[in-house]
PDB file of N, CA and C in Angstrom:
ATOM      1  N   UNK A   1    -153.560  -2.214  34.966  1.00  0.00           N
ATOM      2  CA  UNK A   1    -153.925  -1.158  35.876  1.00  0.00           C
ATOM      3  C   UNK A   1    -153.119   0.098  35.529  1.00  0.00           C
ATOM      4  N   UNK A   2    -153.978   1.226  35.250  1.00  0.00           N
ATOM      5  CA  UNK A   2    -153.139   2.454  35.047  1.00  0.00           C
ATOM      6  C   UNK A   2    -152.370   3.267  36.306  1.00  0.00           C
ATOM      7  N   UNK A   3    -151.651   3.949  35.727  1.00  0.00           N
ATOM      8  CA  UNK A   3    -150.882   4.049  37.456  1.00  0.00           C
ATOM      9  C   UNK A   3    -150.969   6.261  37.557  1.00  0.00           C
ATOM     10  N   UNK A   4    -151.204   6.811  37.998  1.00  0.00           N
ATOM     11  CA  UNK A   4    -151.462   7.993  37.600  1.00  0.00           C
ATOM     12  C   UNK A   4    -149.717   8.844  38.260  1.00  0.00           C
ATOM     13  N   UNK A   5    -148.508   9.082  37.327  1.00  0.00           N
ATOM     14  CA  UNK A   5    -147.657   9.921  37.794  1.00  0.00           C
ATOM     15  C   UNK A   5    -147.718  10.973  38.714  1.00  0.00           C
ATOM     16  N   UNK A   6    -146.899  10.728  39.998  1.00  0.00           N
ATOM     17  CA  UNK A   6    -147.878  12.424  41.011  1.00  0.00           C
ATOM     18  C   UNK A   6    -145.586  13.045  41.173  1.00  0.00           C
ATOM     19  N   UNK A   7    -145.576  13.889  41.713  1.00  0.00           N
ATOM     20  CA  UNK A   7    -144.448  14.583  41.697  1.00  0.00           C
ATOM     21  C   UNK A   7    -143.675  13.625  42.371  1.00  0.00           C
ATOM     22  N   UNK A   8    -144.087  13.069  43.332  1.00  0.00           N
ATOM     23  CA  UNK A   8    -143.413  11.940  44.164  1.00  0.00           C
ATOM     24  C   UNK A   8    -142.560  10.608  43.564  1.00  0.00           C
ATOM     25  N   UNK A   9    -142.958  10.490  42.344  1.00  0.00           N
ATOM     26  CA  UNK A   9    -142.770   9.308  41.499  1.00  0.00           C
ATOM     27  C   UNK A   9    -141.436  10.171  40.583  1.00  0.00           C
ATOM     28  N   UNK A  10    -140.807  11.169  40.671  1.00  0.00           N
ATOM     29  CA  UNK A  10    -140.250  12.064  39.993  1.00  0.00           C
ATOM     30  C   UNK A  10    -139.124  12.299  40.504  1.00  0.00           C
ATOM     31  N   UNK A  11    -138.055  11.692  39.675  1.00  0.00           N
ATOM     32  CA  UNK A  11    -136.339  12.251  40.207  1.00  0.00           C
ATOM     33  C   UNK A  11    -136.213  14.019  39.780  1.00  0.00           C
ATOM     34  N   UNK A  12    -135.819  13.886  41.312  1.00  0.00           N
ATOM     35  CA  UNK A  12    -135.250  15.700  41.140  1.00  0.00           C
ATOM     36  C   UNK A  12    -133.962  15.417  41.591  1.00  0.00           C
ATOM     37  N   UNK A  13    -132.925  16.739  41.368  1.00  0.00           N
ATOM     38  CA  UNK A  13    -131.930  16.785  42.241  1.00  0.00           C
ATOM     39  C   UNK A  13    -131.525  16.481  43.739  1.00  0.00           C
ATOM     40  N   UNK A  14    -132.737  16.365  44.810  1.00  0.00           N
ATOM     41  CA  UNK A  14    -132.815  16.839  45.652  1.00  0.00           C
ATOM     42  C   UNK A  14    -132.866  15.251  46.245  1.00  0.00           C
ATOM     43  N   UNK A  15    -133.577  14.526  45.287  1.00  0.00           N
ATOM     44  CA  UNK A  15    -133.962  12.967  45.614  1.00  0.00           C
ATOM     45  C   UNK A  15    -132.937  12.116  44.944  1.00  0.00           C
ATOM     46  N   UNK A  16    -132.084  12.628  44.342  1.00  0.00           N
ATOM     47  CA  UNK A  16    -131.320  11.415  43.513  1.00  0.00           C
ATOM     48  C   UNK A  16    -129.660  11.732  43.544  1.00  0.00           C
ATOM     49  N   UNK A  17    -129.333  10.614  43.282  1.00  0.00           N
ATOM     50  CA  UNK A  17    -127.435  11.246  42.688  1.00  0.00           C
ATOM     51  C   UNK A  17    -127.222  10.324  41.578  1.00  0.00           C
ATOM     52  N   UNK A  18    -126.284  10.695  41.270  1.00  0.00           N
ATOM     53  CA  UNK A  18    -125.819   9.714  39.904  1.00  0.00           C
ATOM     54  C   UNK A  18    -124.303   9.073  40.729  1.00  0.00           C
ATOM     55  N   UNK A  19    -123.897   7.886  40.834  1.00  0.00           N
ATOM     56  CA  UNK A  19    -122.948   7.809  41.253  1.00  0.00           C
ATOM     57  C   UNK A  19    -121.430   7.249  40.144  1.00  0.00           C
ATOM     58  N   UNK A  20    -120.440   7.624  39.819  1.00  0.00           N
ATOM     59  CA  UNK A  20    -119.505   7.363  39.135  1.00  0.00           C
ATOM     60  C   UNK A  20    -118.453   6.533  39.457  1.00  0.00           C
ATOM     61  N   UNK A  21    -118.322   5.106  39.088  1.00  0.00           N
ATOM     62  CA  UNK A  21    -117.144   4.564  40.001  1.00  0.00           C
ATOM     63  C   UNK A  21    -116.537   4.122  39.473  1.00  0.00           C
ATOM     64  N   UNK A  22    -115.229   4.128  39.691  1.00  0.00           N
ATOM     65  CA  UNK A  22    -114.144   3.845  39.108  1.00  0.00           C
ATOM     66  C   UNK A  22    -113.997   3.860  37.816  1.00  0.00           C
ATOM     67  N   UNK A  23    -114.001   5.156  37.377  1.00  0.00           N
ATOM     68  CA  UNK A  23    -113.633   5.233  36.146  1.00  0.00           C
ATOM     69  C   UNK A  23    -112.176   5.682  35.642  1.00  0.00           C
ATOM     70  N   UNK A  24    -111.257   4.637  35.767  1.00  0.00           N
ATOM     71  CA  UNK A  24    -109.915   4.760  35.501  1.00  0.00           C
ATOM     72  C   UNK A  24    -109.444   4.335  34.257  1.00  0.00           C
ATOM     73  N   UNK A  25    -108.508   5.017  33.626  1.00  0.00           N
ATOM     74  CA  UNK A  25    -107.580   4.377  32.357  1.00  0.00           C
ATOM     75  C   UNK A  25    -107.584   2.552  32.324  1.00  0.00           C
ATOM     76  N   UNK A  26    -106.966   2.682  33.928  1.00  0.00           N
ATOM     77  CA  UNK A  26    -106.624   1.034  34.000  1.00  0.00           C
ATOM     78  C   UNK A  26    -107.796   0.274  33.990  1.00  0.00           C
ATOM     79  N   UNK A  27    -109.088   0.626  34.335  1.00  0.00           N
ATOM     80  CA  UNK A  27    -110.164  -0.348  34.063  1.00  0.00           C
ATOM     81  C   UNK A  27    -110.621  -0.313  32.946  1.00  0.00           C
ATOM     82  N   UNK A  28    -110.374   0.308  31.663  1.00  0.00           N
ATOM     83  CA  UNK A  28    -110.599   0.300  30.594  1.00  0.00           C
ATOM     84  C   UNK A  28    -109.730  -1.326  29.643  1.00  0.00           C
ATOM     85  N   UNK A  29    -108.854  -1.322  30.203  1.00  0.00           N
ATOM     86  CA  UNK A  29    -108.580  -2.646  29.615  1.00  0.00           C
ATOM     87  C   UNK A  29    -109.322  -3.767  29.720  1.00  0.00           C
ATOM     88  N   UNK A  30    -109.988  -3.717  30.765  1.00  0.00           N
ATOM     89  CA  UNK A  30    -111.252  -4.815  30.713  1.00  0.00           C
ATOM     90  C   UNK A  30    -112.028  -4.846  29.847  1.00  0.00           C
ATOM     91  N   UNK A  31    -112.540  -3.706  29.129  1.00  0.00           N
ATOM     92  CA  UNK A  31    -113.511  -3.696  28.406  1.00  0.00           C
ATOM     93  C   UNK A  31    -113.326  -4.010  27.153  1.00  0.00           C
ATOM     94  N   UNK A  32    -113.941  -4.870  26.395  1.00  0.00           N
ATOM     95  CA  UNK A  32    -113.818  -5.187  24.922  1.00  0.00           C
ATOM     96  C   UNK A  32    -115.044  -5.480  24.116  1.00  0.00           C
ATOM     97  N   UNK A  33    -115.865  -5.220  24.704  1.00  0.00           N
ATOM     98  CA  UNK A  33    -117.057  -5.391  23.966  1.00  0.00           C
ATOM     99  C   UNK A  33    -117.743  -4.032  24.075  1.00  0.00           C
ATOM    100  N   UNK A  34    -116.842  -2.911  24.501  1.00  0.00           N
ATOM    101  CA  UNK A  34    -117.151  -1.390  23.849  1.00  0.00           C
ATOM    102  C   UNK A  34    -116.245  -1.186  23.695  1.00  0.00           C
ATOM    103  N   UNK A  35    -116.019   0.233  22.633  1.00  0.00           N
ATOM    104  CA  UNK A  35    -115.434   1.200  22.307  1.00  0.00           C
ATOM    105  C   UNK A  35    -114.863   1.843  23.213  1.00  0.00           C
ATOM    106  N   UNK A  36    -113.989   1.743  23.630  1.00  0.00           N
ATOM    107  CA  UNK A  36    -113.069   2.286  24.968  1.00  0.00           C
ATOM    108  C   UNK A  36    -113.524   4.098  24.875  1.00  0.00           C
ATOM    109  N   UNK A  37    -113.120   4.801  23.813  1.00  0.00           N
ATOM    110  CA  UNK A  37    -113.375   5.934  23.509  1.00  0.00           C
ATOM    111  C   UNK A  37    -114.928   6.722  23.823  1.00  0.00           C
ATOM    112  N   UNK A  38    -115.692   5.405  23.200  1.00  0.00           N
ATOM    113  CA  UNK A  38    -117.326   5.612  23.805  1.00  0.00           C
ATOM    114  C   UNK A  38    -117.169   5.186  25.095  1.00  0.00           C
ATOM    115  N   UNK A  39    -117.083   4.944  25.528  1.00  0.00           N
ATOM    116  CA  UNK A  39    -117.179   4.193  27.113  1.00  0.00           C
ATOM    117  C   UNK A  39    -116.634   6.110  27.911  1.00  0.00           C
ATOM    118  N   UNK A  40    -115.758   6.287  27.683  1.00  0.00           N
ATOM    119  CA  UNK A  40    -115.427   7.772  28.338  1.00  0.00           C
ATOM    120  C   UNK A  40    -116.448   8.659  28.044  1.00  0.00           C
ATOM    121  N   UNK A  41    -116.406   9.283  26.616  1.00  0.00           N
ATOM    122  CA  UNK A  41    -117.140  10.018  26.220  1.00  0.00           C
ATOM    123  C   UNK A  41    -118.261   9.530  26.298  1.00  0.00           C
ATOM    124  N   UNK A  42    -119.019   8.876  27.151  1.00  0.00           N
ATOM    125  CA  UNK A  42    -120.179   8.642  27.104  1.00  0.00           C
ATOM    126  C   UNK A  42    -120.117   9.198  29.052  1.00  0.00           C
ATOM    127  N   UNK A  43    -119.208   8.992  29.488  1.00  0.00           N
ATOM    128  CA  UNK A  43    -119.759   9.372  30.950  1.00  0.00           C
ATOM    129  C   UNK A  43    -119.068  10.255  31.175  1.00  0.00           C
ATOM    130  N   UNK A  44    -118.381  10.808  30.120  1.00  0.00           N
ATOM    131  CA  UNK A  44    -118.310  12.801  30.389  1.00  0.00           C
ATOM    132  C   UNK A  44    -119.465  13.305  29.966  1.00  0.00           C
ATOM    133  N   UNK A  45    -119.780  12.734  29.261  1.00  0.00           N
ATOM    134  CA  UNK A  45    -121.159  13.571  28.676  1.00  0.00           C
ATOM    135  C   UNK A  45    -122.479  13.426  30.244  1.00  0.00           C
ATOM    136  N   UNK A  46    -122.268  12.210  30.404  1.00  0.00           N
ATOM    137  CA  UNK A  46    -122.950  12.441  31.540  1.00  0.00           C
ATOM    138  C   UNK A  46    -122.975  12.784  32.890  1.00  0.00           C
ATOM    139  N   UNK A  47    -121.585  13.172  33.314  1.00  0.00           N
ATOM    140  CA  UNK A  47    -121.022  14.076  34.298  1.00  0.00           C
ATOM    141  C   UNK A  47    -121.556  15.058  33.839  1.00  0.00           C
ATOM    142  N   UNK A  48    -121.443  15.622  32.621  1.00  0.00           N
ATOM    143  CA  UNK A  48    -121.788  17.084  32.314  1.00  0.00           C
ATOM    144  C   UNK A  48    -123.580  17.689  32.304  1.00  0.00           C
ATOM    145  N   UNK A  49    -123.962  16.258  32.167  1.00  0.00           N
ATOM    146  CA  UNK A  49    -125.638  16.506  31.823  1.00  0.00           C
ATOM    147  C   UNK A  49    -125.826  16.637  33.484  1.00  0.00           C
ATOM    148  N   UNK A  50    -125.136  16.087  34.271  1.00  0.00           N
ATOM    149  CA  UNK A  50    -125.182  16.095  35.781  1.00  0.00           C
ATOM    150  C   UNK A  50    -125.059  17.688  36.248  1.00  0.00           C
ATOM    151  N   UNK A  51    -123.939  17.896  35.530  1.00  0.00           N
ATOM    152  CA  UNK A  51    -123.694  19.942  36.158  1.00  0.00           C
ATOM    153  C   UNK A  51    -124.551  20.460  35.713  1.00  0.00           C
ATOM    154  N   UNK A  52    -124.976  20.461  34.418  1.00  0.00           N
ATOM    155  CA  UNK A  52    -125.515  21.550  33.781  1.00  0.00           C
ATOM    156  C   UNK A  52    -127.559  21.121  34.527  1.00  0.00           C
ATOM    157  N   UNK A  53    -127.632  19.837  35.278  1.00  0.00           N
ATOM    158  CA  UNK A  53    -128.957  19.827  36.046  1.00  0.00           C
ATOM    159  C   UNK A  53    -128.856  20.000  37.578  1.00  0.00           C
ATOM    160  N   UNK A  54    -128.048  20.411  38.018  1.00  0.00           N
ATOM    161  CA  UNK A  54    -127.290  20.315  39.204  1.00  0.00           C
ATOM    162  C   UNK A  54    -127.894  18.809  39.940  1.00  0.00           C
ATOM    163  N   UNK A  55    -127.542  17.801  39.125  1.00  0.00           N
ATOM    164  CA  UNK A  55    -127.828  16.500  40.104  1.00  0.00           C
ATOM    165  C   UNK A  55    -126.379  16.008  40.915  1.00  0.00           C
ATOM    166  N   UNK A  56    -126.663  16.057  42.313  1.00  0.00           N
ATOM    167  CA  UNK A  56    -125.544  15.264  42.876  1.00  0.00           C
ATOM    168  C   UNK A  56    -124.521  13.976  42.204  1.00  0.00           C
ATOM    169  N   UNK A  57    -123.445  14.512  41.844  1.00  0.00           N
ATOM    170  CA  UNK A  57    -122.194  13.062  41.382  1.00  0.00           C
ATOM    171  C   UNK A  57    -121.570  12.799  42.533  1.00  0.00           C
ATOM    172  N   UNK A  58    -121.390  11.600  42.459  1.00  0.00           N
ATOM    173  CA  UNK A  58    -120.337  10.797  43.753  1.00  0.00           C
ATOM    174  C   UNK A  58    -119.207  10.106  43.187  1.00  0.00           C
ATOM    175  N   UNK A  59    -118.617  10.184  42.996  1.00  0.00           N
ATOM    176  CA  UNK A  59    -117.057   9.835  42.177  1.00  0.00           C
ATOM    177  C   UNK A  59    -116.207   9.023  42.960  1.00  0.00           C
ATOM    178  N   UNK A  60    -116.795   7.855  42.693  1.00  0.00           N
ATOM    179  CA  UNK A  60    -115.516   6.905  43.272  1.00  0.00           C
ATOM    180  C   UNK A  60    -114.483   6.286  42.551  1.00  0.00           C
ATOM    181  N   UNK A  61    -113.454   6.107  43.488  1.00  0.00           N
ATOM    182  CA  UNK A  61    -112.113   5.583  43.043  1.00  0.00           C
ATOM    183  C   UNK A  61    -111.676   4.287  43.360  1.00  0.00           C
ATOM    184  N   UNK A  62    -110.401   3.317  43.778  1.00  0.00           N
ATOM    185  CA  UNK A  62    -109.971   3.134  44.414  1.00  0.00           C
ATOM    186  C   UNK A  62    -108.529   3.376  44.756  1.00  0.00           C
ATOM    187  N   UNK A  63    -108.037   3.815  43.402  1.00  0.00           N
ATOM    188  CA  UNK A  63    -106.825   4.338  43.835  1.00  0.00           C
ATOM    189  C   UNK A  63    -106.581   5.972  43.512  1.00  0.00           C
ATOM    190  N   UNK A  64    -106.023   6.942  43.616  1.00  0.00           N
ATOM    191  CA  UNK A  64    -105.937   8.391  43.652  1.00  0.00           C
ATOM    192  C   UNK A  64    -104.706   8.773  43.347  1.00  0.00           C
ATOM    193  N   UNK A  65    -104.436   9.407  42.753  1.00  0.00           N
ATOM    194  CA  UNK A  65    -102.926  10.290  42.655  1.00  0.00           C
ATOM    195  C   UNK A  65    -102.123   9.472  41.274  1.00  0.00           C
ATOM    196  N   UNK A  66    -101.168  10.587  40.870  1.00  0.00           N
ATOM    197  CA  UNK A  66    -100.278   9.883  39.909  1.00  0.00           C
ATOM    198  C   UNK A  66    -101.102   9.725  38.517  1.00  0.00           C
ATOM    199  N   UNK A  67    -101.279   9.011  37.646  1.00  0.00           N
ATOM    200  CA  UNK A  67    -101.695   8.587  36.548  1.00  0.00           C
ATOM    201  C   UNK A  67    -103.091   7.985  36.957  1.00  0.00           C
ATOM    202  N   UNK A  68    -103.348   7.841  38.082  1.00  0.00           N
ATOM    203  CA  UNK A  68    -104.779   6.834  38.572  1.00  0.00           C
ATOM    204  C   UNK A  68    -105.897   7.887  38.625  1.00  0.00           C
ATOM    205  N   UNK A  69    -105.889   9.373  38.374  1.00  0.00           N
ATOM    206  CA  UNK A  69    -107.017  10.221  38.271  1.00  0.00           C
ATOM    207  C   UNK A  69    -108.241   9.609  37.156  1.00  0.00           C
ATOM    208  N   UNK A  70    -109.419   9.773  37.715  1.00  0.00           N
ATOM    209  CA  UNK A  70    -110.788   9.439  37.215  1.00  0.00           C
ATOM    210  C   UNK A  70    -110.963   9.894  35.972  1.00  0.00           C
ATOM    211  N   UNK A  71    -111.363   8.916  34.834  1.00  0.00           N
ATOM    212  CA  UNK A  71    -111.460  10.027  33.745  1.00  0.00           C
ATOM    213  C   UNK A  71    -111.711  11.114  33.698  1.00  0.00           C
ATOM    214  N   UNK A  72    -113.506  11.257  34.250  1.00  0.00           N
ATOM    215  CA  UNK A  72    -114.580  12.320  34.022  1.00  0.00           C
ATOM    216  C   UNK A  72    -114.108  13.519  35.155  1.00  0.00           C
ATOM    217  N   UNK A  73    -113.133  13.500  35.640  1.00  0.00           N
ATOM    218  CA  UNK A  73    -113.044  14.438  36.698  1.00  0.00           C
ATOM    219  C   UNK A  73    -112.626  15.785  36.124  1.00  0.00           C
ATOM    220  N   UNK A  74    -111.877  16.158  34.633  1.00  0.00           N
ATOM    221  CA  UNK A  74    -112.229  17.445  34.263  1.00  0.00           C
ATOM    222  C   UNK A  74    -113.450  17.591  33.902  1.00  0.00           C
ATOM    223  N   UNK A  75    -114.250  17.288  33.505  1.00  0.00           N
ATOM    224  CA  UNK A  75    -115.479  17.587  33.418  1.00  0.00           C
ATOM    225  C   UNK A  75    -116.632  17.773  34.398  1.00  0.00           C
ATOM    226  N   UNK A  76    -116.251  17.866  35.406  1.00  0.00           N
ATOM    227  CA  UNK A  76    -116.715  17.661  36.829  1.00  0.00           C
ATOM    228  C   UNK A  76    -116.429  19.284  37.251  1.00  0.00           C
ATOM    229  N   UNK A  77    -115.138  19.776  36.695  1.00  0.00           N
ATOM    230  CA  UNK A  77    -115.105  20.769  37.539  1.00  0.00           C
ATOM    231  C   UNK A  77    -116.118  22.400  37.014  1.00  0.00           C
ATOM    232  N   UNK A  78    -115.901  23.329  37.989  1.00  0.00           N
ATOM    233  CA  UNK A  78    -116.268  24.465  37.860  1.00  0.00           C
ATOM    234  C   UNK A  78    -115.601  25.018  36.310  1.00  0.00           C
ATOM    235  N   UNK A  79    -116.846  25.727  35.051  1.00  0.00           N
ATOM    236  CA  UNK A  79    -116.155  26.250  33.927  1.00  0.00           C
ATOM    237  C   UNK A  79    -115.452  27.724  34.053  1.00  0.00           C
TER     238      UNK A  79
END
């Protein structure tokens, strides 16, 4: 069955967010079956594809302050 795309079926800014969580130094040690380096630079790049479309980011943590800042959070800010 063909399905016919109407605007409704369509992420805009307005309908969507991208949400970011916990992206800390310290949870990077978990990972070993990526490239720690890709693993960042892959979700700065997409924080940034986020500003430059103005889609809502939600940036979660669980811990804050000190050395525990979010990777992607310079890239988050105003240039």
């Amino acid at each position: 069955m063909s399905r016919t795309l109407s605007e409704r079926d369509l992420l805009t800014p307005a309908n969507c967010l991208v949400a970011l969580i916990d992206l800390q130094p310290q949870m990077l040690f978990g990972v070993a079956n990526f490239d720690r380096q890709a693993v960042i630079n892959n979700n700065v790049a997409l924080a940034k594809a986020c500003r430059v479309f103005e889609v809502p980011v939600v940036l979660s943590t669980t811990r804050c302050g000190g050395s525990s800042r979010p990777v992607p959070s310079r890239s988050l800010r105003s240039p």
